[in-house]
N, C-alpha and C. Protein backbone atom coordinates (compact mmCIF):
# COMPACT_ATOMS: atom_id res chain seq x y z
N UNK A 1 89.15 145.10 48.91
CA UNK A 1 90.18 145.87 49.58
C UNK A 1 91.23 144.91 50.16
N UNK A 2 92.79 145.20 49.32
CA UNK A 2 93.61 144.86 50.64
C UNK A 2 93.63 143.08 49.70
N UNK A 3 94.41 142.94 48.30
CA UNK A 3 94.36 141.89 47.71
C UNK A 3 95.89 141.27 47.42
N UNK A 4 96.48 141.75 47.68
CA UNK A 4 97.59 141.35 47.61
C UNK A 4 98.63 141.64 46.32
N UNK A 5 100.15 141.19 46.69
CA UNK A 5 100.98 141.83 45.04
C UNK A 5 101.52 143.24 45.26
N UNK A 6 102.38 143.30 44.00
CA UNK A 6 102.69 144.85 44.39
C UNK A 6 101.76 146.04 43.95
N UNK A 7 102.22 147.27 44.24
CA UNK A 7 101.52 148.48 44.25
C UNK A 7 100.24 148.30 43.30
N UNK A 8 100.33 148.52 42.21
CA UNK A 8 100.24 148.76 40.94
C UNK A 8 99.08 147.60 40.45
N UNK A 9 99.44 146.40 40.79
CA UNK A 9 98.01 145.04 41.06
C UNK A 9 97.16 145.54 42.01
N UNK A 10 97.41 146.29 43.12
CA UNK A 10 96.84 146.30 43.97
C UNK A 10 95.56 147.64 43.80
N UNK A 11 96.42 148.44 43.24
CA UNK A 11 95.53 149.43 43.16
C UNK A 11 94.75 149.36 41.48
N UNK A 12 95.13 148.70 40.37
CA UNK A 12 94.30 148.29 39.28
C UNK A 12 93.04 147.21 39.76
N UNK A 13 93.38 146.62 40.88
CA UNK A 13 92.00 145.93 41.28
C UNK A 13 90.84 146.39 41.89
N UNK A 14 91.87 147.48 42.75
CA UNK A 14 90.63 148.71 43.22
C UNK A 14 89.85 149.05 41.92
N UNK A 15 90.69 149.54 40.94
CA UNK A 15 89.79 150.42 40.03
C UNK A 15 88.96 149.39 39.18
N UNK A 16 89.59 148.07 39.12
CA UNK A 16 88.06 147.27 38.89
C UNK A 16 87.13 147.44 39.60
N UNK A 17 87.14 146.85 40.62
CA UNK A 17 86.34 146.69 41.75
C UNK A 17 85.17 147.90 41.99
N UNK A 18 85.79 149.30 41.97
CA UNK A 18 84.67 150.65 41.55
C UNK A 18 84.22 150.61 40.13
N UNK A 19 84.89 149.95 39.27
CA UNK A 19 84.36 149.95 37.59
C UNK A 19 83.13 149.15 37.61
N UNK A 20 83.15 147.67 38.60
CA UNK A 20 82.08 146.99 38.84
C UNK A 20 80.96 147.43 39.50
N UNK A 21 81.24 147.68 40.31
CA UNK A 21 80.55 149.36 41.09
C UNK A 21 79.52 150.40 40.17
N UNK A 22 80.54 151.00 39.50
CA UNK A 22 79.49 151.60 38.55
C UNK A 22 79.14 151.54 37.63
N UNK A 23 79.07 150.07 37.00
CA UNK A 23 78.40 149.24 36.05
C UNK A 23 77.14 148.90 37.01
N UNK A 24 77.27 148.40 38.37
CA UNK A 24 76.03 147.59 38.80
C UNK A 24 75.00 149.27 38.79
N UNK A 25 75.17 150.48 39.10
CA UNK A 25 74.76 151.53 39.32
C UNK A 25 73.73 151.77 37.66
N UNK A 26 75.02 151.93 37.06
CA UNK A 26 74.57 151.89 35.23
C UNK A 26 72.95 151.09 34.82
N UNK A 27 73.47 149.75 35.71
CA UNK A 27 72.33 148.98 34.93
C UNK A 27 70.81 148.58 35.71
N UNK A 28 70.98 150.07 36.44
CA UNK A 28 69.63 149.75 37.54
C UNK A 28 68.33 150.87 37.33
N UNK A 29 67.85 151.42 37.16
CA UNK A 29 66.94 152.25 36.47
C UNK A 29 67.17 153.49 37.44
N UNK A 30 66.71 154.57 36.99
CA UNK A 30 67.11 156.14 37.91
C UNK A 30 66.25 155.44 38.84
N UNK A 31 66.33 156.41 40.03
CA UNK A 31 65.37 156.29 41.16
C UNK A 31 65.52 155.22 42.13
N UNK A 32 66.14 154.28 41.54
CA UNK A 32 66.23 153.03 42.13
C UNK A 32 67.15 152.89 43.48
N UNK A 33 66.72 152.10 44.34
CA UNK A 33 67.17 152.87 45.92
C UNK A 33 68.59 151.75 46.08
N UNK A 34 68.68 150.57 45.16
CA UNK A 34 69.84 149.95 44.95
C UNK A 34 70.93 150.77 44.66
N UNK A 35 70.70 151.67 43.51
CA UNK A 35 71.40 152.65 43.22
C UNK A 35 72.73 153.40 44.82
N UNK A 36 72.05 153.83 45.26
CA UNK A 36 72.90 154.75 46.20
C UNK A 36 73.41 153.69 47.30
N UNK A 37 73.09 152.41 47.83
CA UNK A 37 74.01 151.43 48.51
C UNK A 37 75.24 151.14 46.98
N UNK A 38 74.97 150.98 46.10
CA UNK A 38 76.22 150.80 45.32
C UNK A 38 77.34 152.24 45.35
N UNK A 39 76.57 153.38 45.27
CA UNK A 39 77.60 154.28 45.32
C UNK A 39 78.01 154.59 46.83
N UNK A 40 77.65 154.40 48.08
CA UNK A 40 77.64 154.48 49.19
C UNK A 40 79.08 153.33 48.89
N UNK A 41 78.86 152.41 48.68
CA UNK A 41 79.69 151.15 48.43
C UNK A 41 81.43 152.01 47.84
N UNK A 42 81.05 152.42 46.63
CA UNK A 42 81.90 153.03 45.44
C UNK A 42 82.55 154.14 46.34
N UNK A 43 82.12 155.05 47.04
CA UNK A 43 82.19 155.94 47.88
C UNK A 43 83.49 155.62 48.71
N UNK A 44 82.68 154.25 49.73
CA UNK A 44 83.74 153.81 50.52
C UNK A 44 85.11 153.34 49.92
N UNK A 45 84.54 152.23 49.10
CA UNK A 45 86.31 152.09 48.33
C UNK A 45 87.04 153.23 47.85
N UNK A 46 86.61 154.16 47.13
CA UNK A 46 87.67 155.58 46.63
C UNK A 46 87.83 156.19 47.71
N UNK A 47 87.11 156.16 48.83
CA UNK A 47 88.07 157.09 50.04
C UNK A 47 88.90 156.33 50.42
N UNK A 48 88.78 154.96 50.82
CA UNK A 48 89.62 154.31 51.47
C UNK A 48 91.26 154.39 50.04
N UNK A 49 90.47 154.26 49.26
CA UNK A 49 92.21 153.74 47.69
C UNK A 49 92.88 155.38 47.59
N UNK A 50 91.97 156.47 47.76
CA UNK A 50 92.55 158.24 47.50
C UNK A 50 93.45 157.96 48.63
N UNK A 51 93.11 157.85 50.05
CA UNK A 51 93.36 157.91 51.29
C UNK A 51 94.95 157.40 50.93
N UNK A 52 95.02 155.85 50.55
CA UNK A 52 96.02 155.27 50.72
C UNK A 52 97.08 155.52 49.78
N UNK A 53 96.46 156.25 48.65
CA UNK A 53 97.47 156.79 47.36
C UNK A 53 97.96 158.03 48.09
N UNK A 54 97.55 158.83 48.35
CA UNK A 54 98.12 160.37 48.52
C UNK A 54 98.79 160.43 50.28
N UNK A 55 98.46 158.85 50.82
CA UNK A 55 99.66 158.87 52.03
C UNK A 55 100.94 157.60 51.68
N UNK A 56 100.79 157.23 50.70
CA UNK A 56 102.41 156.33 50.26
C UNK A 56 102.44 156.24 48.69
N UNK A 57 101.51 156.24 47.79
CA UNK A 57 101.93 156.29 46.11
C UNK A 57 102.71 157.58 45.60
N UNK A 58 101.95 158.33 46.26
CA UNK A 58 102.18 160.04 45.87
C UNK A 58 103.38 160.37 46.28
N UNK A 59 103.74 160.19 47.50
CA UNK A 59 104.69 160.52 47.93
C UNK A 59 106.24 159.83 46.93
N UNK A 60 105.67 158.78 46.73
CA UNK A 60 106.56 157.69 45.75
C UNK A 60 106.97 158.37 44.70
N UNK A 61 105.64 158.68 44.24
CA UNK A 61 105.87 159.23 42.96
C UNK A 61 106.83 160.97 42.82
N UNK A 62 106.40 161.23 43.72
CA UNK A 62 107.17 162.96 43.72
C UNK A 62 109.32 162.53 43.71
N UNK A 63 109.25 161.12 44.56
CA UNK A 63 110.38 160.88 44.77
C UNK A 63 110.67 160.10 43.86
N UNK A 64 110.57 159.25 42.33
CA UNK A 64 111.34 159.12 42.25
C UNK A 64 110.65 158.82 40.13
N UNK A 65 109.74 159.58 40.45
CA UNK A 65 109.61 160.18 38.93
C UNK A 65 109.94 161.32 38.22
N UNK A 66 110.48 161.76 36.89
CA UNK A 66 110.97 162.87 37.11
C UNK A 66 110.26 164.30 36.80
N UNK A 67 108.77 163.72 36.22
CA UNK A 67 107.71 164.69 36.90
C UNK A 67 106.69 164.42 37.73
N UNK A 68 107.46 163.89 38.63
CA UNK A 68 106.46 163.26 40.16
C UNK A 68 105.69 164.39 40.78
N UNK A 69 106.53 165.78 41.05
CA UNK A 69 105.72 166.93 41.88
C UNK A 69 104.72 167.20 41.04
N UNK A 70 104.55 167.34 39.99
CA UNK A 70 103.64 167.71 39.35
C UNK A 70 102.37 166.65 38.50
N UNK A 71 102.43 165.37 38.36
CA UNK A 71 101.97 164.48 38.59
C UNK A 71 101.33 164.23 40.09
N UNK A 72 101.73 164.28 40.42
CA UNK A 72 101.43 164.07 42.05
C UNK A 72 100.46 165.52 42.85
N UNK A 73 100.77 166.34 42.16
CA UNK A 73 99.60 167.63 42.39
C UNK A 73 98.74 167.70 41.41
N UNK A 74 99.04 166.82 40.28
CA UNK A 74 97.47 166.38 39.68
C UNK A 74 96.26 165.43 39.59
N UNK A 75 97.09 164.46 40.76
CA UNK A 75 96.48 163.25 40.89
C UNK A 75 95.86 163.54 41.73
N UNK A 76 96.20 164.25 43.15
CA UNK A 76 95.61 165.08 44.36
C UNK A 76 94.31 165.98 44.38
N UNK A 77 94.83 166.76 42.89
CA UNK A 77 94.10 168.02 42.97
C UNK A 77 92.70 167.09 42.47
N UNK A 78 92.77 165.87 41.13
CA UNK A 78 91.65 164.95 41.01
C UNK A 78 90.88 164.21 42.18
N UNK A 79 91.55 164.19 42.85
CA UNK A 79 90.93 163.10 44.19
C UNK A 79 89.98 164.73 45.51
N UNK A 80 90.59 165.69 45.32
CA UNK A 80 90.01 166.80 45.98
C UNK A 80 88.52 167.29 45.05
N UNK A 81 88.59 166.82 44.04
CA UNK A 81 87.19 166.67 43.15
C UNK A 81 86.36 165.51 43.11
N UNK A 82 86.75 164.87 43.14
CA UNK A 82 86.00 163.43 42.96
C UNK A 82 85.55 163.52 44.95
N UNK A 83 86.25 163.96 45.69
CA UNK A 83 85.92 163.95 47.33
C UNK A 83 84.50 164.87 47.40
N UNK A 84 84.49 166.00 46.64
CA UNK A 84 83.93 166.99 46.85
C UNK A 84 82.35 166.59 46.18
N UNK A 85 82.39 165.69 45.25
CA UNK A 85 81.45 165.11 44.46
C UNK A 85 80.77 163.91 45.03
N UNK A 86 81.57 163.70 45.63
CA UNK A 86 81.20 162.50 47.15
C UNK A 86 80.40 162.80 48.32
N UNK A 87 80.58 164.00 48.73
CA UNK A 87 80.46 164.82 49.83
C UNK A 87 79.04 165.03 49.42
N UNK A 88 78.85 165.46 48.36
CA UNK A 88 77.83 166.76 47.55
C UNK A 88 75.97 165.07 47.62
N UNK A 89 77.03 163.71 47.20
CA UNK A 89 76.21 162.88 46.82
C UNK A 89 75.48 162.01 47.89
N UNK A 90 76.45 162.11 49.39
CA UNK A 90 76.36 161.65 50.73
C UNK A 90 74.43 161.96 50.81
N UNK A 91 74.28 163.17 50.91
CA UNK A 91 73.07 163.48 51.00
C UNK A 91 71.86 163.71 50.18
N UNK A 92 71.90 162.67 49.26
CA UNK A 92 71.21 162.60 48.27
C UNK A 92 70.40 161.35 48.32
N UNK A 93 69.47 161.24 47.69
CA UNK A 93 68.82 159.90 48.08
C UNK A 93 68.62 159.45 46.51
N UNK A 94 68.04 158.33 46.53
CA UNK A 94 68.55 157.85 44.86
C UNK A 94 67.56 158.08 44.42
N UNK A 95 66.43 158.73 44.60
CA UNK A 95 65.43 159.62 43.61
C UNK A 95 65.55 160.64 43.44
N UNK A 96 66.16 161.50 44.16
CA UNK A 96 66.69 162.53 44.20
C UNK A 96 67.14 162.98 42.38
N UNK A 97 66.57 164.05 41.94
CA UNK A 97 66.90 164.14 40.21
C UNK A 97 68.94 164.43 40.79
N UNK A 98 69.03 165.48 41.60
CA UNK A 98 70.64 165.63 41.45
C UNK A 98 71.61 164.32 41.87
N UNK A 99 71.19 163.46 42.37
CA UNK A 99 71.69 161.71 42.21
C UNK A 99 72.40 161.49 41.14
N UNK A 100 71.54 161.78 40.10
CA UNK A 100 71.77 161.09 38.81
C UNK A 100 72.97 162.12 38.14
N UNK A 101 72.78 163.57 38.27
CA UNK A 101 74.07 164.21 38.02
C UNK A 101 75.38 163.93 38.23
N UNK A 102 74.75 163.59 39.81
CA UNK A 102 76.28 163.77 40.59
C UNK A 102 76.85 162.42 40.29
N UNK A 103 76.31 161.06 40.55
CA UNK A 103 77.06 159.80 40.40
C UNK A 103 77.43 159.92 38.77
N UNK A 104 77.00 160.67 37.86
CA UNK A 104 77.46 160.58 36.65
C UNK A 104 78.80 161.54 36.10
N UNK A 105 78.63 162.53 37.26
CA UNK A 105 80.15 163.28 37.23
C UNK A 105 80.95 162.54 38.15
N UNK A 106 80.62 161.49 39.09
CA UNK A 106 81.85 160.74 39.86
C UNK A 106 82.28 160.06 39.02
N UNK A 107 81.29 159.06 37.96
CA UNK A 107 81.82 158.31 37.49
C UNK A 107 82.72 158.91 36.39
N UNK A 108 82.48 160.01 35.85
CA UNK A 108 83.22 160.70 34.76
C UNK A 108 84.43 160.88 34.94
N UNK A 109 84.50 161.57 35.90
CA UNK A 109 85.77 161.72 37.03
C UNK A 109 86.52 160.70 37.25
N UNK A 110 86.29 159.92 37.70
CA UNK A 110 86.94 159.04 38.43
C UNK A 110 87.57 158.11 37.22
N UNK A 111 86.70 157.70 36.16
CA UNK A 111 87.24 157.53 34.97
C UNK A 111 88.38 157.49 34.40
N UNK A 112 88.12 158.92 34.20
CA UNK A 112 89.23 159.46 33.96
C UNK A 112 90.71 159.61 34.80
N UNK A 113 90.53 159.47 36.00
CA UNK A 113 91.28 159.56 36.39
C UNK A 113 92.43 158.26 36.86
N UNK A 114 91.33 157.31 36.52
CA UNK A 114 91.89 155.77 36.35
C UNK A 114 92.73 155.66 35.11
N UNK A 115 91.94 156.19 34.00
CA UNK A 115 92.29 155.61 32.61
C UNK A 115 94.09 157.03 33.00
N UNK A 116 94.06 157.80 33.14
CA UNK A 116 95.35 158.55 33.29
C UNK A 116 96.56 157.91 34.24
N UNK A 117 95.93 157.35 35.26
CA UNK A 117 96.81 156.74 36.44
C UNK A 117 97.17 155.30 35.43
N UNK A 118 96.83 154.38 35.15
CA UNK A 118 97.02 153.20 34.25
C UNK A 118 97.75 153.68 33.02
N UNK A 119 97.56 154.57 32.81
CA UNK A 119 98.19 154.62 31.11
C UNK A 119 99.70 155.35 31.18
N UNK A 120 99.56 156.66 32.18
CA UNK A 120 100.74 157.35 32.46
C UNK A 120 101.13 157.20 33.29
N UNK A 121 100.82 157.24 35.11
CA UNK A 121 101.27 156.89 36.05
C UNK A 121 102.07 155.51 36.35
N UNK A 122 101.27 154.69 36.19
CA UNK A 122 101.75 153.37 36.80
C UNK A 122 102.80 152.68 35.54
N UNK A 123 102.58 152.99 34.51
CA UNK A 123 104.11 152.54 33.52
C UNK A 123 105.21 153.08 33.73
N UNK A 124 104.95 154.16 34.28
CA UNK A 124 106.74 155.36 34.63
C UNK A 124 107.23 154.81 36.13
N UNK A 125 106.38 154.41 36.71
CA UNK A 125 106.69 154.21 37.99
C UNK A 125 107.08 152.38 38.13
N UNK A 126 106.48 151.64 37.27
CA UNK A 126 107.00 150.05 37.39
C UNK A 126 108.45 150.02 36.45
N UNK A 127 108.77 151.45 35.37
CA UNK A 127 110.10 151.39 35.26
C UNK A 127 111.04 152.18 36.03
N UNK A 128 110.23 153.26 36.99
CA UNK A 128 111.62 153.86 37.93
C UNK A 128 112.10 152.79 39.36
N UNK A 129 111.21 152.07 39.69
CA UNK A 129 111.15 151.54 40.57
C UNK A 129 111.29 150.06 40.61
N UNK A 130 112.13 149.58 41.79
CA UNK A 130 112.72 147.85 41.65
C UNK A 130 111.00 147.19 42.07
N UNK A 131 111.19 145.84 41.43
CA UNK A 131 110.21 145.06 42.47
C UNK A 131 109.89 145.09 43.52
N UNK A 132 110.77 145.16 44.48
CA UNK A 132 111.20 144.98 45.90
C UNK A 132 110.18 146.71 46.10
N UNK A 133 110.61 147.29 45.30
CA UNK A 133 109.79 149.21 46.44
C UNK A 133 108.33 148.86 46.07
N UNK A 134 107.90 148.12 44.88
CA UNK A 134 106.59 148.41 44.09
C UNK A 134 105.88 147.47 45.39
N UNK A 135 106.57 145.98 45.16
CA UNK A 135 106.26 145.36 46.80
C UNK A 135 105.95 145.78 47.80
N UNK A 136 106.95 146.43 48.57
CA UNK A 136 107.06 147.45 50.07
C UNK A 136 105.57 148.63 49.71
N UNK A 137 105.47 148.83 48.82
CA UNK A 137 104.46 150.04 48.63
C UNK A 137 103.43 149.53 48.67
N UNK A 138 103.20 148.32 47.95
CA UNK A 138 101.75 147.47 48.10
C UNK A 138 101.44 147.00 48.95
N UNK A 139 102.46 146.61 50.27
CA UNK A 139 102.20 146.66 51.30
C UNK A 139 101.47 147.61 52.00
N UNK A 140 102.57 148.83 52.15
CA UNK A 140 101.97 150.13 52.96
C UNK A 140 100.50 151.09 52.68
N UNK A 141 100.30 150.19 51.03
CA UNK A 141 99.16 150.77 50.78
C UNK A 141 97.82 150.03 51.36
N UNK A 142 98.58 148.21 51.35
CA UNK A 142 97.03 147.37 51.98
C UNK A 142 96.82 148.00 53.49
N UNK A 143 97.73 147.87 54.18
CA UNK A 143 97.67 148.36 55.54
C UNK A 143 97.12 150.03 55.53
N UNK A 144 97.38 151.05 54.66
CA UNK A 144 96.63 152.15 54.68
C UNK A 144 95.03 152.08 54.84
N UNK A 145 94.65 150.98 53.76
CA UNK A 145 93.56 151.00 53.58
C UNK A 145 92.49 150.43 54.59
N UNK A 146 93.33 149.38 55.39
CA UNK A 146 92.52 149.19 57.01
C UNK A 146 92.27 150.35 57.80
N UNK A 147 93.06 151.59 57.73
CA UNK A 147 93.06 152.08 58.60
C UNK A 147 92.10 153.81 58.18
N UNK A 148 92.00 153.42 56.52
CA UNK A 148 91.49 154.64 56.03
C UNK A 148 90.07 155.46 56.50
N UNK A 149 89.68 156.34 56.20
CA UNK A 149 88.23 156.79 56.69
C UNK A 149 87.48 156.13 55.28
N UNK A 150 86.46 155.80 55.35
CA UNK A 150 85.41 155.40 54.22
C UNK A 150 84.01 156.60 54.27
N UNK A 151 84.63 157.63 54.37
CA UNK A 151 83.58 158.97 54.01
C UNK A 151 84.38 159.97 53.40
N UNK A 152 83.73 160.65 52.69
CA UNK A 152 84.76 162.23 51.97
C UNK A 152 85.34 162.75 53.24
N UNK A 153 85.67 163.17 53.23
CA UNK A 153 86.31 164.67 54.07
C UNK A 153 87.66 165.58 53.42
N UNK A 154 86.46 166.48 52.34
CA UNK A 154 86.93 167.09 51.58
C UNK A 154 88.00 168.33 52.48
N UNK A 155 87.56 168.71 53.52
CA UNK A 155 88.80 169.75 54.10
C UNK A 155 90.10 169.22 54.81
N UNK A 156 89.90 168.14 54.62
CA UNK A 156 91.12 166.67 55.73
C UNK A 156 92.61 167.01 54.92
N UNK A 157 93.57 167.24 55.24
CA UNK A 157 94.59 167.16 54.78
C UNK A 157 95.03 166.22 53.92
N UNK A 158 95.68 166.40 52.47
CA UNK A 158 96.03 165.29 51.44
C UNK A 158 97.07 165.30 51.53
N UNK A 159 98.50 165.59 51.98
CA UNK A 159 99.92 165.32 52.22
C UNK A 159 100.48 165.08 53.42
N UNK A 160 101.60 164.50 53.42
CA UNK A 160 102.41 163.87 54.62
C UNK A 160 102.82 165.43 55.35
N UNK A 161 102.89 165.30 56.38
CA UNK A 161 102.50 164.01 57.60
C UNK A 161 100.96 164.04 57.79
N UNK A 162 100.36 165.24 57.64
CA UNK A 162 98.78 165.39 58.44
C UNK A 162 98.35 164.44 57.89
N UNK A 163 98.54 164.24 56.71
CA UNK A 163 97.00 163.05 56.64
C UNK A 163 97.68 161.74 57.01
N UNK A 164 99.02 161.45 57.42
CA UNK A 164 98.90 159.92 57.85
C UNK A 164 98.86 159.88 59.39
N UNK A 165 98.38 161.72 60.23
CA UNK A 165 98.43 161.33 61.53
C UNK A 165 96.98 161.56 61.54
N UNK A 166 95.96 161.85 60.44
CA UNK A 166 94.12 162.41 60.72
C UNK A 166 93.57 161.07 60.00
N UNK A 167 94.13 160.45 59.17
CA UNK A 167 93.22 159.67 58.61
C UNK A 167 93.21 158.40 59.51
N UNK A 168 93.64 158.05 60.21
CA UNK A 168 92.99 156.60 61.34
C UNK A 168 92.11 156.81 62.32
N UNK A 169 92.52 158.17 62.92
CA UNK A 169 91.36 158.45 63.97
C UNK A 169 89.29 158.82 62.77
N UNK A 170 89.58 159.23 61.30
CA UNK A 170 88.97 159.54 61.46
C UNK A 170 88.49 158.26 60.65
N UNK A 171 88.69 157.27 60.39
CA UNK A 171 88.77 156.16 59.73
C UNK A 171 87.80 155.25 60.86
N UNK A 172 88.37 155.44 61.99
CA UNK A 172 87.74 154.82 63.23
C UNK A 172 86.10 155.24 63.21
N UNK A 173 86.17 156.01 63.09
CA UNK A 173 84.70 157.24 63.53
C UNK A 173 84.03 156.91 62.07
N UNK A 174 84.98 156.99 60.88
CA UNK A 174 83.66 156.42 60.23
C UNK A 174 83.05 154.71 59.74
N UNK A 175 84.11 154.36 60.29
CA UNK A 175 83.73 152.88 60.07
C UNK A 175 82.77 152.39 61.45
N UNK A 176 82.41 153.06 62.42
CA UNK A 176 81.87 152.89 63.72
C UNK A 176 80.25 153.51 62.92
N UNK A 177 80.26 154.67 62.40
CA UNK A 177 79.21 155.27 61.68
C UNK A 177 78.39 154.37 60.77
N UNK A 178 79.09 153.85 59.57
CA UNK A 178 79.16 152.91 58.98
C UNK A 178 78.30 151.79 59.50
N UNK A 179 78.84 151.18 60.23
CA UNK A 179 78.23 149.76 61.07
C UNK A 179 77.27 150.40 61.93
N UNK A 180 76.60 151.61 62.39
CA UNK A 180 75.40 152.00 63.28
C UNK A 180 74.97 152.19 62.62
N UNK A 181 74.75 152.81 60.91
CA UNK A 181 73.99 153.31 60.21
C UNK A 181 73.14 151.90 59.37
N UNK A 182 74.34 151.03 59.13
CA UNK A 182 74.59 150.00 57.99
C UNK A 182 74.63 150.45 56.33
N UNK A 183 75.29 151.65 56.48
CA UNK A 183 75.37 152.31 55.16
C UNK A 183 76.24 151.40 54.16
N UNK A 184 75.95 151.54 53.05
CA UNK A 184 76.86 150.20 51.99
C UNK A 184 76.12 149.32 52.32
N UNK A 185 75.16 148.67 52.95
CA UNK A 185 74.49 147.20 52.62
C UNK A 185 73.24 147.57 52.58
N UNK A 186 72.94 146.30 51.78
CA UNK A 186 71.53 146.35 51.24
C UNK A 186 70.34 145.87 52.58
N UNK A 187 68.85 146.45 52.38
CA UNK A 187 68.52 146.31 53.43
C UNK A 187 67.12 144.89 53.54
């Protein structure tokens, strides 16, 4: 999280970074209690990268692509699924048989929704846009992501302003959760 460069580096490293994620998941046998600290892990990074896309990429994009509104309510409406699949997996334990469903529809999901953002999104947008905004954005996005929540909260508002005035307070509360629980590390 939070690597530097403009927009577009910044957020293709995220989607490594969860690709590595759910490769280490892939290559661990069902049941396996490694399993769910990696998606606990995977979890945290896509709330924190959704968080920071749909309070400064999205908005980018509605402004200055010329099917941004609608791009931008499909990238949303994906991240309100992939949240909900998050939510569903929070309480699952990694023997759990619906584990294996659910991290296999995140990863499906989420997939996909990388391989669409890389192929269509981020080429229309490194030609509507100067260096200098893709810059400024990769900024506002590293700094989003300090401040993001690292849990679903599928009913939380996904557009400006609410979610850039709900997501720090609740960002606080779960990164405090986080560190009392020690959720994401191995034990």
């Amino acid at each position: 999280m939070g690597h530097g460069g403009n927009v577009i580096d910044e957020l293709m490293t995220d989607h490594r970074e969860v690709e590595e994620l759910f490769g280490r998941i892939e290559a661990l046998p069902s049941g396996d209690k490694t399993r769910k600290v990696y998606a606990d892990q995977a979890t945290m990074e896509l709330v924190r990268h959704s968080v920071a896309e749909e309070e400064y990429l999205y908005p980018a994009v509605r402004e200055h692509l010329v099917n941004g509104n609608t791009m931008a309510d499909r990238e949303i409406e994906d991240h309100a699924g992939a949240e909900q699949i998050m939510k569903d997996l929070e309480s699952c334990a990694a023997d759990d048989p619906e584990f294996d469903r659910l991290i296999g529809r995140l990863m499906s999901e989420v997939r996909a929704h990388i391989a669409d953002e890389e192929e269509n999104l981020f080429p229309q947008l490194r030609t509507a846009c100067s260096a200098e905004a893709l810059d400024e954005l990769g900024d506002k996005i590293r700094q989003a992501k300090k401040l993001a929540p690292t849990r679903p909260h599928p009913s939380a508002p996904d557009k400006p302003p609410a979610n850039k005035l709900l997501a720090p307070g609740a960002g606080l509360v779960d990164r405090m959760r986080d560190a009392l629980s020690g959720r994401g590390k191995h034990e």
